[in-house]
N, C-alpha and C. Protein backbone atom coordinates (compact mmCIF):
# COMPACT_ATOMS: atom_id res chain seq x y z
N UNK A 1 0.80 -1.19 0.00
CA UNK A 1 0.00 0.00 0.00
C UNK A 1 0.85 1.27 0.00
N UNK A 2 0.42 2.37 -0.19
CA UNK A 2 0.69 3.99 0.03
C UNK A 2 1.76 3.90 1.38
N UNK A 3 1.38 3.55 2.19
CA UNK A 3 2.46 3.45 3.29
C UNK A 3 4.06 2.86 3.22
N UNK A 4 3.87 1.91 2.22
CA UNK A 4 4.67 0.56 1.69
C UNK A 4 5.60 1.14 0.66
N UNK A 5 4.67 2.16 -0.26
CA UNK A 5 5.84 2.76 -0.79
C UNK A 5 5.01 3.09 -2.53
N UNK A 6 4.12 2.57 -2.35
CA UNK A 6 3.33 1.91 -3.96
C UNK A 6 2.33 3.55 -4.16
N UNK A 7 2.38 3.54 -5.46
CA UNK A 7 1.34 4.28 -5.84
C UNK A 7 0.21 3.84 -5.92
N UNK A 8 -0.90 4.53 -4.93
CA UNK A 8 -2.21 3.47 -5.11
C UNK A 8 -2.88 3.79 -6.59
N UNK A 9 -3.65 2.96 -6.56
CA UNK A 9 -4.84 2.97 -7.81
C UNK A 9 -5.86 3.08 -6.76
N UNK A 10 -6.87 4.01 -7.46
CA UNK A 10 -7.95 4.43 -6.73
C UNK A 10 -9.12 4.55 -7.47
N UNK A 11 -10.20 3.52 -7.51
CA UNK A 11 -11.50 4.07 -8.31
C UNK A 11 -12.63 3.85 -6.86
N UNK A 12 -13.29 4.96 -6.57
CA UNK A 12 -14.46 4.79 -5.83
C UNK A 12 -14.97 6.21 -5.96
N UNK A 13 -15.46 6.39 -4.60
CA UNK A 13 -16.08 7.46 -4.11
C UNK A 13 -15.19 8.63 -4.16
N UNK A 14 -15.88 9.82 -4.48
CA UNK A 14 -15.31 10.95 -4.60
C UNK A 14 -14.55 11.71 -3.09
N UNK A 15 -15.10 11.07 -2.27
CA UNK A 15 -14.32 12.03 -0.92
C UNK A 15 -13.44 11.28 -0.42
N UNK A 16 -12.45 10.65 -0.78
CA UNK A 16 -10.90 9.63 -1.21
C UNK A 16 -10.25 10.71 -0.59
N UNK A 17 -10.37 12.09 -0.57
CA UNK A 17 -9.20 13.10 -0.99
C UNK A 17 -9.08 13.09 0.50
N UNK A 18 -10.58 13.16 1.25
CA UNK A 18 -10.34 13.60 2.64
C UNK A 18 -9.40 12.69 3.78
N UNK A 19 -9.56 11.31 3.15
CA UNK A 19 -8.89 10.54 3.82
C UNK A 19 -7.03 9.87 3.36
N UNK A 20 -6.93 10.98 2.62
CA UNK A 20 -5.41 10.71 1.92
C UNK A 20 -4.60 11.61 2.92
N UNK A 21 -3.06 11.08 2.59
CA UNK A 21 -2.37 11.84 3.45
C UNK A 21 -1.91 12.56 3.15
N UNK A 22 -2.14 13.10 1.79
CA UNK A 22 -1.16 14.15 0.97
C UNK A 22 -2.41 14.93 -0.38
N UNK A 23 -2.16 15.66 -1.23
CA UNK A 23 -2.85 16.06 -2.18
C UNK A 23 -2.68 15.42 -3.40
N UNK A 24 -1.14 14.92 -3.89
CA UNK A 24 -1.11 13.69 -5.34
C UNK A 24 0.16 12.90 -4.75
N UNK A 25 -0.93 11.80 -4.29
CA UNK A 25 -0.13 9.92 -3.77
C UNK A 25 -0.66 9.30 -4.59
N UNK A 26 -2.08 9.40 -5.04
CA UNK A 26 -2.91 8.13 -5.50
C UNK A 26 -3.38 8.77 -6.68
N UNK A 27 -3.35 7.50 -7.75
CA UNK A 27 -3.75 7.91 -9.14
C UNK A 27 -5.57 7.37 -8.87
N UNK A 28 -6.26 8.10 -8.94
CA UNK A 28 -7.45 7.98 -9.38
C UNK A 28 -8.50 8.15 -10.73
N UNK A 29 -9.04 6.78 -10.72
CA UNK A 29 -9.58 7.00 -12.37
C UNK A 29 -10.83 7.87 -12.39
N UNK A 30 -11.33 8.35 -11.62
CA UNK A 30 -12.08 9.36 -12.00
C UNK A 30 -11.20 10.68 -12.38
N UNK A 31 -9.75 10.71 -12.27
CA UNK A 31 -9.08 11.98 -13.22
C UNK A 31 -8.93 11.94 -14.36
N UNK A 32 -8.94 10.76 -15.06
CA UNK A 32 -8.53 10.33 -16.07
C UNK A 32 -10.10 10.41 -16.97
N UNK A 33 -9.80 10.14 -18.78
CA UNK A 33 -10.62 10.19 -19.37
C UNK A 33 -11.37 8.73 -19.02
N UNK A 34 -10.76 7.87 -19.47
CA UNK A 34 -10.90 6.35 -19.18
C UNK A 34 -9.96 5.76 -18.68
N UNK A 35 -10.44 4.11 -18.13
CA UNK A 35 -9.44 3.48 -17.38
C UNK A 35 -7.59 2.98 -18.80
N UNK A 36 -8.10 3.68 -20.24
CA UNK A 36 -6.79 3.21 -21.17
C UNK A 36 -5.98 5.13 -20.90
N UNK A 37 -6.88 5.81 -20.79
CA UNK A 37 -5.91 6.69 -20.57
C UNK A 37 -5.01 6.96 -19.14
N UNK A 38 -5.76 6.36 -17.93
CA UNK A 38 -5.22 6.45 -16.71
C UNK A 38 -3.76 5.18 -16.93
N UNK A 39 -4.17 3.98 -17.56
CA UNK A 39 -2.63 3.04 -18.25
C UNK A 39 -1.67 4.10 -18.57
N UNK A 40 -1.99 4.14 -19.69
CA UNK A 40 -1.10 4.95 -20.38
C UNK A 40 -0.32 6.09 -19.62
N UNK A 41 -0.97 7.03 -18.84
CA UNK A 41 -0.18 7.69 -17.69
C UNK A 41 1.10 6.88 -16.67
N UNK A 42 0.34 5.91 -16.59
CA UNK A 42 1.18 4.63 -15.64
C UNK A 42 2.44 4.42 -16.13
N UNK A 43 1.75 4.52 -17.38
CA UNK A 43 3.52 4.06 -18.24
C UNK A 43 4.05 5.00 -18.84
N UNK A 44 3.57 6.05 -18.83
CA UNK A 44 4.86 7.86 -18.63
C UNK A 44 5.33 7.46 -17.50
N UNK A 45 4.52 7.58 -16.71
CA UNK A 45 5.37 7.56 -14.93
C UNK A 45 6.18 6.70 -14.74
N UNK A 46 5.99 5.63 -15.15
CA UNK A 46 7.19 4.43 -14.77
C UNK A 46 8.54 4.81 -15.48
N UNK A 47 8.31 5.34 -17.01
CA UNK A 47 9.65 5.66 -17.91
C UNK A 47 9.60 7.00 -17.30
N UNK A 48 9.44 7.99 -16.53
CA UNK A 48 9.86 9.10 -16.31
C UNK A 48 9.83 9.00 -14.39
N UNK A 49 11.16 9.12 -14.17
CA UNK A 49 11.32 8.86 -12.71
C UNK A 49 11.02 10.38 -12.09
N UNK A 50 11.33 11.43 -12.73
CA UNK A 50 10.81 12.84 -12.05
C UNK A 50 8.90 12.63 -12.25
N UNK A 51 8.69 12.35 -12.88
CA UNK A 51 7.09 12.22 -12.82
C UNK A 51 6.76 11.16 -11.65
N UNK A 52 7.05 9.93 -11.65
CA UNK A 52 6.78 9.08 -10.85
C UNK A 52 7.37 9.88 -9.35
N UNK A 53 8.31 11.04 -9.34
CA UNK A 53 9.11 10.98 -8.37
C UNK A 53 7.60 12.18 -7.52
N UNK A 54 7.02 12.60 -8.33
CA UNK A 54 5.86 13.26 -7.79
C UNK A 54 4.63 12.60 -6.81
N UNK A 55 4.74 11.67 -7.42
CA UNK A 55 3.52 11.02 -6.38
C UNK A 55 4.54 10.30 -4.82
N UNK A 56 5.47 10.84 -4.66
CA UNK A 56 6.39 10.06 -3.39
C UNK A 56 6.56 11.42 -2.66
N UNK A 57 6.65 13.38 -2.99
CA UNK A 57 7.46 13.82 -2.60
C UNK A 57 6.88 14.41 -1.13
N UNK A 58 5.75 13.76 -0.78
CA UNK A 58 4.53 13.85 0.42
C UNK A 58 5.78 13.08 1.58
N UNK A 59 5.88 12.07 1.20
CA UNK A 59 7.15 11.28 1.90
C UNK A 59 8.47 12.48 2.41
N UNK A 60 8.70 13.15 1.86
CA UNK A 60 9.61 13.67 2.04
C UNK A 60 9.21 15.32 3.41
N UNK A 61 7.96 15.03 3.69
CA UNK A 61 7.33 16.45 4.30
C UNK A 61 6.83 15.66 5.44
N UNK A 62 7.46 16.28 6.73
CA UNK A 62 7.17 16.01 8.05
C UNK A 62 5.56 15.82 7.99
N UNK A 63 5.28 14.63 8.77
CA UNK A 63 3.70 14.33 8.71
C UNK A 63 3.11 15.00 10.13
N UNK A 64 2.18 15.54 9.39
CA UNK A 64 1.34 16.48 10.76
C UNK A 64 0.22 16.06 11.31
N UNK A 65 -0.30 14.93 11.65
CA UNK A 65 -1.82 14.48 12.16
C UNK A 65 -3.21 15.41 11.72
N UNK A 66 -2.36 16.71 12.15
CA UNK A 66 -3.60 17.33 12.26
C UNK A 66 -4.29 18.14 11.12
N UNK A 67 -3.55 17.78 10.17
CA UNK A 67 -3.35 18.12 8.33
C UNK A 67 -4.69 17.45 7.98
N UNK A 68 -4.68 15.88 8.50
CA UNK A 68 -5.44 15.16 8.05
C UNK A 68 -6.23 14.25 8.60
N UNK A 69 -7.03 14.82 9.28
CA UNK A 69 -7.72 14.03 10.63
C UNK A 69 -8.34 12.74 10.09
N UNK A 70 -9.00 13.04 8.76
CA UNK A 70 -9.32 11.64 8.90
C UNK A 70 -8.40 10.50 8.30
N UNK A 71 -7.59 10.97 7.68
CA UNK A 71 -6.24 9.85 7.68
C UNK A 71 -5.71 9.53 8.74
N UNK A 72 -5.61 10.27 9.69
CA UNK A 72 -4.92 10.02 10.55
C UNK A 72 -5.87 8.98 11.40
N UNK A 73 -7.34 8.85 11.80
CA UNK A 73 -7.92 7.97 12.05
C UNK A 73 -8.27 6.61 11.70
N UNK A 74 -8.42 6.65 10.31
CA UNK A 74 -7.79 5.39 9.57
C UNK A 74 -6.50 4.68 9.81
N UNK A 75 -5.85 5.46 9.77
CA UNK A 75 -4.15 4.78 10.11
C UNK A 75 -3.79 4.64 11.61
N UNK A 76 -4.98 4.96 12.48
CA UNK A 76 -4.40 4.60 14.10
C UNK A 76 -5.64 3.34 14.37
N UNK A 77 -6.46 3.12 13.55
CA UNK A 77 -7.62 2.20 13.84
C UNK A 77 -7.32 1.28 12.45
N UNK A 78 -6.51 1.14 11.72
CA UNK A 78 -6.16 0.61 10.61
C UNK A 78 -5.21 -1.37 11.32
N UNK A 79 -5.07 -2.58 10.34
CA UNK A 79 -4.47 -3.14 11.18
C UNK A 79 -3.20 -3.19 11.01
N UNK A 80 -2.21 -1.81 10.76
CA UNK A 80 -1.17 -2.23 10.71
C UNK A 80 -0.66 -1.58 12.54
N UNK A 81 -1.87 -1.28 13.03
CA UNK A 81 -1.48 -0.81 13.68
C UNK A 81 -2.10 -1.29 15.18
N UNK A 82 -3.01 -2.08 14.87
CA UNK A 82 -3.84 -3.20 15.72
C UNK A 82 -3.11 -3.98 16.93
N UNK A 83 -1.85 -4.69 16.29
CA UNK A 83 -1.32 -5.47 17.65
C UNK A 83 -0.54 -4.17 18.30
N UNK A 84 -0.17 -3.01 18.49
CA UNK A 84 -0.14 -1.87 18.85
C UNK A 84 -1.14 -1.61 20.22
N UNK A 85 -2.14 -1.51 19.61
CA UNK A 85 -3.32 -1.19 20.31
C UNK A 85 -3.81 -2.08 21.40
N UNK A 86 -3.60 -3.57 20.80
CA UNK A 86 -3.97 -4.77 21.60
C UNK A 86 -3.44 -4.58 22.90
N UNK A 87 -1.84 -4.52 22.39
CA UNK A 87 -0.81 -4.33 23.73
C UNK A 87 -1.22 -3.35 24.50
N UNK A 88 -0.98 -2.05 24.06
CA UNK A 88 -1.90 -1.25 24.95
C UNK A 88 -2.70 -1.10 25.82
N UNK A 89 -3.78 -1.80 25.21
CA UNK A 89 -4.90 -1.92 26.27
C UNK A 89 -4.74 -3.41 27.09
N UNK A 90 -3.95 -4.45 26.79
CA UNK A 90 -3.34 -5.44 27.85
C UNK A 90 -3.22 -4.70 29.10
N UNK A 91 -1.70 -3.80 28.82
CA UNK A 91 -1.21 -3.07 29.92
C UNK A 91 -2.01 -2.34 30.65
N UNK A 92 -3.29 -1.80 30.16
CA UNK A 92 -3.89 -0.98 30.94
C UNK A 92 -5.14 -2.54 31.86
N UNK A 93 -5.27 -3.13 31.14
CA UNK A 93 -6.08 -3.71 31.97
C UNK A 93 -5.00 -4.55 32.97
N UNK A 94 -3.79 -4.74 32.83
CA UNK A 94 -2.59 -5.87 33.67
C UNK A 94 -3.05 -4.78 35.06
N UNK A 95 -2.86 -3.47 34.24
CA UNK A 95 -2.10 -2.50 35.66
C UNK A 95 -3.34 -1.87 36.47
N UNK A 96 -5.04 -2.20 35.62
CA UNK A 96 -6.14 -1.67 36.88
C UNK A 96 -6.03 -3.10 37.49
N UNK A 97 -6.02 -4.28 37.20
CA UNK A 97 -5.62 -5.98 38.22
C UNK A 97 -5.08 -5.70 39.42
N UNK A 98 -3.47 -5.12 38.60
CA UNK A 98 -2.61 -5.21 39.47
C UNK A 98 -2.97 -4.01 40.79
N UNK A 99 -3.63 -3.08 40.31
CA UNK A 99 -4.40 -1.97 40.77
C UNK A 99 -5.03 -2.76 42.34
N UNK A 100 -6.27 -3.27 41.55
CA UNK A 100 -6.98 -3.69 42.53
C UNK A 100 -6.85 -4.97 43.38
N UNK A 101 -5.74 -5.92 43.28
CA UNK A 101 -5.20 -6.71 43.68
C UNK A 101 -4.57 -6.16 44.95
N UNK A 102 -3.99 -5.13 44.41
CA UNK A 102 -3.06 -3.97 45.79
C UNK A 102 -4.03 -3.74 46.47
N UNK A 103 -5.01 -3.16 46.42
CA UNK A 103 -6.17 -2.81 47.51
C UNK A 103 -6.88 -3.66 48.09
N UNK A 104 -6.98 -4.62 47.42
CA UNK A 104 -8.23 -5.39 48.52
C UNK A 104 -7.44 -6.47 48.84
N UNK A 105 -5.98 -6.62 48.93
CA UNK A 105 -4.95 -7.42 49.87
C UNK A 105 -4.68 -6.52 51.24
């Protein structure tokens, strides 16, 4: 994915934009005339590394959370970020145990 390093392909719903992390990461075919002209772009970009080098240069700009709230919600409730979270809330439930173990000994 986009995180991974890949240029996404994107055909859906029009409000994509709100949940991206940047303004041009993802090629979407609703920019394009049709899905042979959105190809054909694919393969400028691949033979032209300053073109391709455009959809990466988001990578290169300190990420701000608050740029993009709802990306940023996706990507903290997303599962790359899940056994993260799991642990997390382990520790919080180990340490109200260990909590109340202390008190009513």
């Amino acid at each position: 994915g986009m995180l991974g390093g890949a240029v996404a392909l994107y055909m859906g719903g029009e409000k994509i934009d709100d949940y991206l992390p940047c303004k041009k990461c993802v090629l979407k075919l609703d920019d394009f005339e049709s899905p042979k002209a959105m190809a054909k772009f694919m393969w400028e970009m691949v033979q032209d590394p300053a073109k391709y080098a455009e959809y990466h240069e988001w990578r290169n700009t300190p990420y701000n959370a608050a740029l993009w709230p709802k990306f940023e919600r996706v990507r903290l409730l997303g599962l790359e970020t899940s056994m993260c979270r799991l642990i997390t809330y382990a520790s919080i439930v180990i340490l109200i145990l260990h909590l109340c173990l202390d008190y009513f000994q």
